[in-house]
Protein backbone atom coordinates (compact mmCIF):
# COMPACT_ATOMS: atom_id res chain seq x y z
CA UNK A 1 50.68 116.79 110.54
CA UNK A 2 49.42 116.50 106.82
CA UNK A 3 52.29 116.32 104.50
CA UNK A 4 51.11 117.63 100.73
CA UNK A 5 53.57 117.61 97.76
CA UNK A 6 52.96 120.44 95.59
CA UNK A 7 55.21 120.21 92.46
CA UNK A 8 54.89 123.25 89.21
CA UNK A 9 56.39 122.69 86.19
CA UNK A 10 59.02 125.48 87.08
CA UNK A 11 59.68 126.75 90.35
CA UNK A 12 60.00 129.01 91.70
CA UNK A 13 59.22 131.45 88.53
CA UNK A 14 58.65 135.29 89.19
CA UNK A 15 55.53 135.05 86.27
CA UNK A 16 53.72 132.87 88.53
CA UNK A 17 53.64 133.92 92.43
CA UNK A 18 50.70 132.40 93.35
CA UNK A 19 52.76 129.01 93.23
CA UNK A 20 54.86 130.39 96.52
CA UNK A 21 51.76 131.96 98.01
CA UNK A 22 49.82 128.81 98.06
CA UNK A 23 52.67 126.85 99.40
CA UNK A 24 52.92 129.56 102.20
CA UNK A 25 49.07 129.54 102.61
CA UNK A 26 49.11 125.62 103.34
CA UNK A 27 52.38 126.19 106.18
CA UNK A 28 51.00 128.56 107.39
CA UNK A 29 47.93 126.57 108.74
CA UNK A 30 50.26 123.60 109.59
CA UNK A 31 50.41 121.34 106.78
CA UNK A 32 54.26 120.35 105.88
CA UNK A 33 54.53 121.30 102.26
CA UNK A 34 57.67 119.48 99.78
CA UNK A 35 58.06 122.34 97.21
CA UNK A 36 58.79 120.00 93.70
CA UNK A 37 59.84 121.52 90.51
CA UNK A 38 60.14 119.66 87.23
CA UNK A 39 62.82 121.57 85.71
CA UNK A 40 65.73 123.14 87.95
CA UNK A 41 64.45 126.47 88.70
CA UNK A 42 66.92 129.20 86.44
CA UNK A 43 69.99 131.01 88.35
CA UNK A 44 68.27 134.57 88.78
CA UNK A 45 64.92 133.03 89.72
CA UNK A 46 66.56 131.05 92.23
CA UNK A 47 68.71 134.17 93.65
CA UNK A 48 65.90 135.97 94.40
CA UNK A 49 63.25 133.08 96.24
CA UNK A 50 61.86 133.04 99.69
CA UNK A 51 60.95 129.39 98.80
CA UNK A 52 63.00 126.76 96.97
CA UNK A 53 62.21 123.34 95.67
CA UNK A 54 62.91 120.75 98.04
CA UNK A 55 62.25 118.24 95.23
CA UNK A 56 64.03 118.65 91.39
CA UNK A 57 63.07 116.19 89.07
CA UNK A 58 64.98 117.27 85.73
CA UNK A 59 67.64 115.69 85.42
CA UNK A 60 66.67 112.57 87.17
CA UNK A 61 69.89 110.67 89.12
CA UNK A 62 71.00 107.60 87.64
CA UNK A 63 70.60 105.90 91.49
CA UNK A 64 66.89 107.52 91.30
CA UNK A 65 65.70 105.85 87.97
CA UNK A 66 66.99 102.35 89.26
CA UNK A 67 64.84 102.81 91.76
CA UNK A 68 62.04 104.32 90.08
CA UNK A 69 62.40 100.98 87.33
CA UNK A 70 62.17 98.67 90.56
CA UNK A 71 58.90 100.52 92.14
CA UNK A 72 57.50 100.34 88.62
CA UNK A 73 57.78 96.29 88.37
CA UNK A 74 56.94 96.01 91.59
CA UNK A 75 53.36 98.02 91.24
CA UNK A 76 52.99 97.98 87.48
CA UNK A 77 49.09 97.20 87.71
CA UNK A 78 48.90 100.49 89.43
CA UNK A 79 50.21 102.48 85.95
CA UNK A 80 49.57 100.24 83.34
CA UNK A 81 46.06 101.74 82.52
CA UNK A 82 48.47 105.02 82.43
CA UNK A 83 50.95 103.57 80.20
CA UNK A 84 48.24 101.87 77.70
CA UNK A 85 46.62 105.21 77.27
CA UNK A 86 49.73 106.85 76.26
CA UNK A 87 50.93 104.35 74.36
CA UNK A 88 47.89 102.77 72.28
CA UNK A 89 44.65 105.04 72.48
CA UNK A 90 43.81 108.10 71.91
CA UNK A 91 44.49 110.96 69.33
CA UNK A 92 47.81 112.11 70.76
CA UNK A 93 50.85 111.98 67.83
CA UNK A 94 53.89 110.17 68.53
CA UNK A 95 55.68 112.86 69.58
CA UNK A 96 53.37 113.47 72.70
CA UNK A 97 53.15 109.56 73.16
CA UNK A 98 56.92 109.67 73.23
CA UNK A 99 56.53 112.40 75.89
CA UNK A 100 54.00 110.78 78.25
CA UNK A 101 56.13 107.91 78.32
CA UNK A 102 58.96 110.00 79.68
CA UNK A 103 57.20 111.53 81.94
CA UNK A 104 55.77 108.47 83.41
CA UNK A 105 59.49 107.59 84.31
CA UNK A 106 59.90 110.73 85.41
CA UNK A 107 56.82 110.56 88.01
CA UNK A 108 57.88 107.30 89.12
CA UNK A 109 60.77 108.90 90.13
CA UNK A 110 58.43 111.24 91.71
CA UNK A 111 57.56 108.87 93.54
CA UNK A 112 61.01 107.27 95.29
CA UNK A 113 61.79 110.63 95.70
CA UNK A 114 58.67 111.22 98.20
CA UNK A 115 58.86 107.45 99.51
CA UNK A 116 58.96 107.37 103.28
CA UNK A 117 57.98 111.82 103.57
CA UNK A 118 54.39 110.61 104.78
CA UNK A 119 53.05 112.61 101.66
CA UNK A 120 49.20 112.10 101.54
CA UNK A 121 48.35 114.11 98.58
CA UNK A 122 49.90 116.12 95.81
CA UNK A 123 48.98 118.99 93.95
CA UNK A 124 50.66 120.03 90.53
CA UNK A 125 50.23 123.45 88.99
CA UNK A 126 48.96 123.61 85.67
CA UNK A 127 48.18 120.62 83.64
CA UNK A 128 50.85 120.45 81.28
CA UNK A 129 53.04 116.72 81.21
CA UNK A 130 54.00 118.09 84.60
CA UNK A 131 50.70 116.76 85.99
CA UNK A 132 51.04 113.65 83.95
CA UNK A 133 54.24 112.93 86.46
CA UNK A 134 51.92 113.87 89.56
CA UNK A 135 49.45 111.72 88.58
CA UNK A 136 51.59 108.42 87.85
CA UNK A 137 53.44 108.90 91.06
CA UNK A 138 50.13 109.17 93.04
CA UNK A 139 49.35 105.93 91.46
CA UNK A 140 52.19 104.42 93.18
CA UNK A 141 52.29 105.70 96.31
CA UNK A 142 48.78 104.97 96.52
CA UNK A 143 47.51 108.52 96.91
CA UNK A 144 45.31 111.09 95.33
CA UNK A 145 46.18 114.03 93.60
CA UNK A 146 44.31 117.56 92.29
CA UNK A 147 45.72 120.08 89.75
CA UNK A 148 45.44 123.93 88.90
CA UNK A 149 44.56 124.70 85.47
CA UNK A 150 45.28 128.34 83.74
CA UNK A 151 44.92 129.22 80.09
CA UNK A 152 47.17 127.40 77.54
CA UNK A 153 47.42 123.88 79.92
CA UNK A 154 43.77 123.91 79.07
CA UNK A 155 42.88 125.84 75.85
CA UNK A 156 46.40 125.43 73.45
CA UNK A 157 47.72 122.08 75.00
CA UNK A 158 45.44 120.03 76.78
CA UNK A 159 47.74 116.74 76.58
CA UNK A 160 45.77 113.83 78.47
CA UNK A 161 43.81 116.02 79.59
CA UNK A 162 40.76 113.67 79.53
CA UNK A 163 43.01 110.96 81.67
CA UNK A 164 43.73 113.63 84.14
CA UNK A 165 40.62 114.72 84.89
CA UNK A 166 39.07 111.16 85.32
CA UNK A 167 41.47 110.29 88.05
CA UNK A 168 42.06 113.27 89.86
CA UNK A 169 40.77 113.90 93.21
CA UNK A 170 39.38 117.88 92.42
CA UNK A 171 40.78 120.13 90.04
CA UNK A 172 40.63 123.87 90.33
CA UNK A 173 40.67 126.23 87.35
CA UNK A 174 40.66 130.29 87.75
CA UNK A 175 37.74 130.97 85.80
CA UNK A 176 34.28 130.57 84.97
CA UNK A 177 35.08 130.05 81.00
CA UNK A 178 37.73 127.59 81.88
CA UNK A 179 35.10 125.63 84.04
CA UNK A 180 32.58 125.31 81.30
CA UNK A 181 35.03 124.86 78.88
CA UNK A 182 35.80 121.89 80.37
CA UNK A 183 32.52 120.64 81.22
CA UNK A 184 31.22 120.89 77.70
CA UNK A 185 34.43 119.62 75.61
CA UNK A 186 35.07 116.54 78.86
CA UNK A 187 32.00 115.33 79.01
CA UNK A 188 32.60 112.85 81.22
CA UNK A 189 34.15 114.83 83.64
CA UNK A 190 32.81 115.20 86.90
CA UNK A 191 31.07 118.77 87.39
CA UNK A 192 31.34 118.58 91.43
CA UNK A 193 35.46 117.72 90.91
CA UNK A 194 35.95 120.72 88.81
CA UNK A 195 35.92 123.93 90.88
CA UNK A 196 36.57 127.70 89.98
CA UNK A 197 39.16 129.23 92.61
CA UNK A 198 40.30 132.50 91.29
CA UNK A 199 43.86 134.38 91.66
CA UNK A 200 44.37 137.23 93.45
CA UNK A 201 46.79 140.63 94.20
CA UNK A 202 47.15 143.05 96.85
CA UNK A 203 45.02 145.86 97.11
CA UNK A 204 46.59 148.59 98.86
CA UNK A 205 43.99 150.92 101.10
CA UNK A 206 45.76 153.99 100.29
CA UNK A 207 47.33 154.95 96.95
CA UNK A 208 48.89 157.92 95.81
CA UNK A 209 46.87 159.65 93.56
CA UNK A 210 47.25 158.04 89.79
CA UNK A 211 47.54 159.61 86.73
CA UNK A 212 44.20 158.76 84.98
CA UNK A 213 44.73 160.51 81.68
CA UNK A 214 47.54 162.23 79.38
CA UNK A 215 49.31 164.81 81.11
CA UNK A 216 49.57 168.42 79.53
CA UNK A 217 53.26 168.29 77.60
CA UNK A 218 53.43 164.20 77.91
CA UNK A 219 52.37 161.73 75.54
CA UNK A 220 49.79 159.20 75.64
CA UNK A 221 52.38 156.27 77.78
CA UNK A 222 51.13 152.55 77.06
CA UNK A 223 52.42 150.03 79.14
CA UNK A 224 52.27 146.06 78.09
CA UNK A 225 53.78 143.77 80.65
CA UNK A 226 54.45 140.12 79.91
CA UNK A 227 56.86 137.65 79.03
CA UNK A 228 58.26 138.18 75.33
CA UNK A 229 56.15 135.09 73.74
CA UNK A 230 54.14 134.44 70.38
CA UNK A 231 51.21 133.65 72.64
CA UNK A 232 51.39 137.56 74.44
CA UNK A 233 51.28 138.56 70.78
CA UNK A 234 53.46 141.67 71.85
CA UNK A 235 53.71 142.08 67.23
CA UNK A 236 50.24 142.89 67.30
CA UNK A 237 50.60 146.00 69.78
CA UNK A 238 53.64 146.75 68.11
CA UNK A 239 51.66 146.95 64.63
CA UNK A 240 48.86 149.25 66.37
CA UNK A 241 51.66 151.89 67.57
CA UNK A 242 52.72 152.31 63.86
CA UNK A 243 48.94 152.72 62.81
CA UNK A 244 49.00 155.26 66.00
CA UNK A 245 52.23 157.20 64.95
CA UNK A 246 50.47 157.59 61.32
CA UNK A 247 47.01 159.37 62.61
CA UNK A 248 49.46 161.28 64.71
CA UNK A 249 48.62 160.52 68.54
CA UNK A 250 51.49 161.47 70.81
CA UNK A 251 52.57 158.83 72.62
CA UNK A 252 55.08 156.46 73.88
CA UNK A 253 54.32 152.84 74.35
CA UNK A 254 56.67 150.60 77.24
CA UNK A 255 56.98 147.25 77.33
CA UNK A 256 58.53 145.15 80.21
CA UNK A 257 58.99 141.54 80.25
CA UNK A 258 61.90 139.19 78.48
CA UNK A 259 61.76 135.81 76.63
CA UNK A 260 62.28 134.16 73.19
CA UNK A 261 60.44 136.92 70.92
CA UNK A 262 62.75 139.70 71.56
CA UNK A 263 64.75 139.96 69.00
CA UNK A 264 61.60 139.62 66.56
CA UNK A 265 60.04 142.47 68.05
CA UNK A 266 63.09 144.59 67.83
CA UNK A 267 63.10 144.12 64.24
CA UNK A 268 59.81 144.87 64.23
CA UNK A 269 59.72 147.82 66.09
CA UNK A 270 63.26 149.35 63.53
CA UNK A 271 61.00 148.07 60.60
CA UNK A 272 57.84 150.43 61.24
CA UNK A 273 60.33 153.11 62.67
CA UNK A 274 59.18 153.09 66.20
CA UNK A 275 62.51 153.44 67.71
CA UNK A 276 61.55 156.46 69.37
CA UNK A 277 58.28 155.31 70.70
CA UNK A 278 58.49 152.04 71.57
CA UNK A 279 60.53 150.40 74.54
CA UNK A 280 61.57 147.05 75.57
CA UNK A 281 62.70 147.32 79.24
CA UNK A 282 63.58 143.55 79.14
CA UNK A 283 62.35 142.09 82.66
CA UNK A 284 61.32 143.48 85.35
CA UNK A 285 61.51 142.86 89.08
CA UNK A 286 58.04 142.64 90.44
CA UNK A 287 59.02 144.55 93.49
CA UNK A 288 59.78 147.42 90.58
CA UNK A 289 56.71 147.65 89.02
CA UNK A 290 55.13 150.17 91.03
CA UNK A 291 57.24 152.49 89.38
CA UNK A 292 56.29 151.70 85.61
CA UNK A 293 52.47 151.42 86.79
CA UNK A 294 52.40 154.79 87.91
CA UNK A 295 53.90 156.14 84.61
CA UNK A 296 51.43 154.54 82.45
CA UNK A 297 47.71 156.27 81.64
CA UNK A 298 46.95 152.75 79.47
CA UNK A 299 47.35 148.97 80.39
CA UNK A 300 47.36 146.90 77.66
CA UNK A 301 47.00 142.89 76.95
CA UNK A 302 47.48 141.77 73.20
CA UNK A 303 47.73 137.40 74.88
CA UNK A 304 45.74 135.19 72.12
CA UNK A 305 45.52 132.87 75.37
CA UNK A 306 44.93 133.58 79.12
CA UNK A 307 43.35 132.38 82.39
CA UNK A 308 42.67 135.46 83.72
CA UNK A 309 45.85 137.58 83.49
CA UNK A 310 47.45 138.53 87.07
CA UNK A 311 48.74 141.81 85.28
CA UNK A 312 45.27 143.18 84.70
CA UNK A 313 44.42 143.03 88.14
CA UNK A 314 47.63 144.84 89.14
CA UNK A 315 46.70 147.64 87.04
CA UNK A 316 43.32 148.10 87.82
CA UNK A 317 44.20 147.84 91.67
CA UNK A 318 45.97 150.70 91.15
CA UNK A 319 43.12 152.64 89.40
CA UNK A 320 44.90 152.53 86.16
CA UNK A 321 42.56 152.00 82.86
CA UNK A 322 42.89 148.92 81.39
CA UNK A 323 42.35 147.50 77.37
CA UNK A 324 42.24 143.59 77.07
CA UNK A 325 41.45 140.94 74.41
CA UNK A 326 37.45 140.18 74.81
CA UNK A 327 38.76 136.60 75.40
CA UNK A 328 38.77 133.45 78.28
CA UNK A 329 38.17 134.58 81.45
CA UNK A 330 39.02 138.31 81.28
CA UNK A 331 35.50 139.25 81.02
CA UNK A 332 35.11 138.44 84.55
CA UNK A 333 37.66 140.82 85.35
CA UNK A 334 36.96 143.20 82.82
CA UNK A 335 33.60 144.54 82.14
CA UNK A 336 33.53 146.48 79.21
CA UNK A 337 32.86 150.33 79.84
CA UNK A 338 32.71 149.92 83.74
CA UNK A 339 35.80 147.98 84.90
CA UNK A 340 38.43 148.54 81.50
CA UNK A 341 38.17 148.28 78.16
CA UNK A 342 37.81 145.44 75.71
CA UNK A 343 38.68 144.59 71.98
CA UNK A 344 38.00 141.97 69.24
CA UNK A 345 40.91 139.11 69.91
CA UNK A 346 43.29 139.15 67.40
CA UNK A 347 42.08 141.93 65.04
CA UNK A 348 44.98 144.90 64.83
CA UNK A 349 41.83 147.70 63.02
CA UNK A 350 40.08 147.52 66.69
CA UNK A 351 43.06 147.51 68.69
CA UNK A 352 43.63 150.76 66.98
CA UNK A 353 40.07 152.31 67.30
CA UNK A 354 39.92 151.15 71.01
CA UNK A 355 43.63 152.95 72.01
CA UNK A 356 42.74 156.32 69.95
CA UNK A 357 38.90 156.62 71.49
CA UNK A 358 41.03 155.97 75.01
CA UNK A 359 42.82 158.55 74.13
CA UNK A 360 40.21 161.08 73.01
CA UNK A 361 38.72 160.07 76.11
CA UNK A 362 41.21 160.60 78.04
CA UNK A 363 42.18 164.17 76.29
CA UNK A 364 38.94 165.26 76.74
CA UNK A 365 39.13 164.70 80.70
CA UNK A 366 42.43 166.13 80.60
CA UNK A 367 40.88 169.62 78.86
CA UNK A 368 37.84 169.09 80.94
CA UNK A 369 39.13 168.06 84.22
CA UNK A 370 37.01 165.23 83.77
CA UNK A 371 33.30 166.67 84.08
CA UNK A 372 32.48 164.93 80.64
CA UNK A 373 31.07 161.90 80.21
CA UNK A 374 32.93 159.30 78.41
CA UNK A 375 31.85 159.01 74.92
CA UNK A 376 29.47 156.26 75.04
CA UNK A 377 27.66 158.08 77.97
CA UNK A 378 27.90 155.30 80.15
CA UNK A 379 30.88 156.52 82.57
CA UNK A 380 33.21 159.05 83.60
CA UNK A 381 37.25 157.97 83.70
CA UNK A 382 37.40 158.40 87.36
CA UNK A 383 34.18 156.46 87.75
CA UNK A 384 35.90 153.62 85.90
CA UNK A 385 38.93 153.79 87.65
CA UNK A 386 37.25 153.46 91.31
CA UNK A 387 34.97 150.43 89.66
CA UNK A 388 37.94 148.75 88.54
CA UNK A 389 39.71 149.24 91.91
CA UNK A 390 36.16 147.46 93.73
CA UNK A 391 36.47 145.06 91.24
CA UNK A 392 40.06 143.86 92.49
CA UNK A 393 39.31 144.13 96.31
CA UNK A 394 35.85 142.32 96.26
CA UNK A 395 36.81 139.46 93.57
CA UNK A 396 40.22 139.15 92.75
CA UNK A 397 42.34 139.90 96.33
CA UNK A 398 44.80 137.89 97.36
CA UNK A 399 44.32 138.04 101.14
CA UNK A 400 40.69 136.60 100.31
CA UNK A 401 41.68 134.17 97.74
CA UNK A 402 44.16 132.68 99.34
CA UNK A 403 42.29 132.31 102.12
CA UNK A 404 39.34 130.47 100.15
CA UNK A 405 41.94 128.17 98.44
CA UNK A 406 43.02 126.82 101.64
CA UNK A 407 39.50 126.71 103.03
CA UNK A 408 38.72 124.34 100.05
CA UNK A 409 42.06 122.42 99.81
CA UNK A 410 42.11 121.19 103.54
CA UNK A 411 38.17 120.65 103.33
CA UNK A 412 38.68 118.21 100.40
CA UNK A 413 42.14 116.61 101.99
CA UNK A 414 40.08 115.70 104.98
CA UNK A 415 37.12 114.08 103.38
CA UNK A 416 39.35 112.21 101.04
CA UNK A 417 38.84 108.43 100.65
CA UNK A 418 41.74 106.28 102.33
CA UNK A 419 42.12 103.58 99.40
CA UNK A 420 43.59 103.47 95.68
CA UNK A 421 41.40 105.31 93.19
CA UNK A 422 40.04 103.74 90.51
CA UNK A 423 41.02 100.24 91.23
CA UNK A 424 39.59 97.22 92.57
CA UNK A 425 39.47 97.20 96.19
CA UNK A 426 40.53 93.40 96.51
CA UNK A 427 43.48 94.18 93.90
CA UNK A 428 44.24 97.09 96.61
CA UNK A 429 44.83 95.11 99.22
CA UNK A 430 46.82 92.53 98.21
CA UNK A 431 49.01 95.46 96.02
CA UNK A 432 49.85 97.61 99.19
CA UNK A 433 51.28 94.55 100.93
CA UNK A 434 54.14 94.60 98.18
């Protein structure tokens, strides 16, 4: 039986599902699976798991880092290129040397703690310092490993980055930007090792019907759902809604998700006197969702960074119409005028002029019962609404993409070579007889 280790930098974590789903993908066709999570996964997150880490590497064990000290002496030609590059070269500040150094102890107790599982490969989930402790404990177990990269692990804080991609086995990233992205700014970086393997959600067959404009007595509901950070850039759709309460549109504007900017944005919201129109529902149970979806005529993404955002696809799976940064990989998703909406990253004037032309769109339709074309001429709301839903089932499902993810990973387990990357082969030898 193949035994993979699959270790995230948080698990398990409601904000990122497909960690569980590819875990259950890879059981599910027989491989044995040890669940790792750098940090202990948080009280409510754990509560509510179908799958828990079988492997928790913060804090380490004082017994553990004995250990991990002793594998390190014994095979410290395997890491030393590792723990050069952190230490000496490069354009990393102290601060992130400091880190890679910790986290090289930390994957060497990675390593003890998968010692004598039969693990033959790991995979780590984003490429944060997390994969910087998959990749030293491959190193001494002998091993290869791959990685997942989203959004900010590759475009806001790429530490190592370079190292990582020169010894890992494959690396996956969910979009086409990311790919090139890396191509072009890696140069040496393997093209064939760097493959795009989108996420995905459930499209359900049959809906009930959704609300695809404002309905008659109800104001223009805009819902924003994402964890309460300064890279969602929740301010900036907070500042729009004042700009919209001043020209006058009716409407109320939701937004679900908790984290560090919350009390911020409620002094935000009391300082542009929004209490009445803007709502923090704090977090939200996915399982819940459905409910908030269905209330909402507009989805709306304000991130300054993204892969490409599982919320988007949520909301256009259910036919809902859908405004996003024009950044990343969203463009893949969301085709301007056919699939959602689009606006200039970062700039609040056409946030504003992109929500009230929704709106007078969506008025009209609402007067109209929809027999008008959308402004631009190019197409109706309903037309949008069924292209956005085609969008999701042909590209972006989850039944299919998790199918082609473990397609691919068990392809490239079996063809994978059976010595020591990267190292001499005589060197190998004599190092796995220690």
């Amino acid at each position: 039986m193949l035994t993979v280790a699959y270790l995230a930098n948080e698990f398990p974590s409601a904000v990122e599902p497909y960690v569980t789903e590819e875990i259950e993908e890879l059981r599910g066709r027989g491989a044995r699976v040890i669940a790792g999570s750098v940090r202990t996964p948080l009280p409510h997150e754990a509560a509510a798991a179908q799958v828990m880490p079988q492997i928790v590497l913060r804090p380490p064990r004082a017994r553990i880092l004995v250990r991990a000290l002793a594998l390190s002496i014994r095979r410290w030609k395997r890491i030393w290129p590792l723990i050069s590059r952190a230490a000496f070269r490069g354009s990393e500040g102290p601060l992130q040397r400091m880190k890679a150094l910790a986290h090289t102890c930390l994957g060497a107790c990675y390593a003890v703690m998968l010692e004598g599982s039969g693990t033959e490969h790991i995979h780590v989930h984003h490429g944060y310092l997390g994969s910087w402790i998959a990749m030293v404990a491959a190193r001494l177990l002998g091993i290869d490993f791959s990685m997942t990269l989203h959004g900010s692990d590759l475009l806001l804080h790429p530490a190592y980055l370079d190292v990582k991609l020169k010894n890992c086995f494959f690396c996956l990233t969910v979009s086409e930007y990311n790919r090139n992205y890396i191509l072009e700014r890696y140069r040496k970086a393997e093209p064939e090792k760097v493959v795009v393997m989108h996420l995905g959600v459930d499209v359900p067959e049959f809906t009930t019907p959704t609300v695809a404009h404002p309905r008659r007595g109800h104001p223009f509901t805009i819902l924003a759902v994402g964890r309460l950070h300064k890279v969602k850039d929740h301010a900036l759709l907070v500042r729009a809604c004042a700009q919209l309460q001043m020209s006058g549109v009716p409407f109320r504007c939701l937004i679900a998700g908790g984290g560090p900017e919350r009390g911020r944005l409620e002094s935000l919201i009391d300082a542009c006197g929004l209490q009445d129109r803007v709502t923090l529902l704090g977090h939200i149970a996915r399982m819940e969702m459905n409910s908030w979806y269905e209330q909402a005529d507009l989805v709306v993404l304000t991130s300054r960074s993204e892969g490409i955002p599982l919320v988007l696809m949520e909301a256009m799976a259910r036919g809902k119409i859908v405004l996003a940064p024009n950044i990343t990989g969203i463009p893949e998703l969301v085709s301007a005028g056919e699939t959602g909406f689009l606006y200039a990253a970062g700039s609040l004037d056409d946030l504003v002029a992109r929500l009230q032309s929704i709106f007078r769109l969506l008025e009209a339709a609402d007067e109209n019962g929809d027999r008008r074309p959308v402004v631009d001429g190019s197409k109706r709301i309903d037309v949008i609404r069924h292209a956005a839903r085609t969008q999701v089932r042909n590209n972006f499902n989850r039944t299919k993409r998790l199918q082609a993810f473990g397609d691919f990973f068990l392809h490239q387990i079996a063809k994978r070579p059976e010595s020591i990357p990267h190292e001499d082969p005589i060197l190998q030898q004599i190092q796995l007889s220690v």
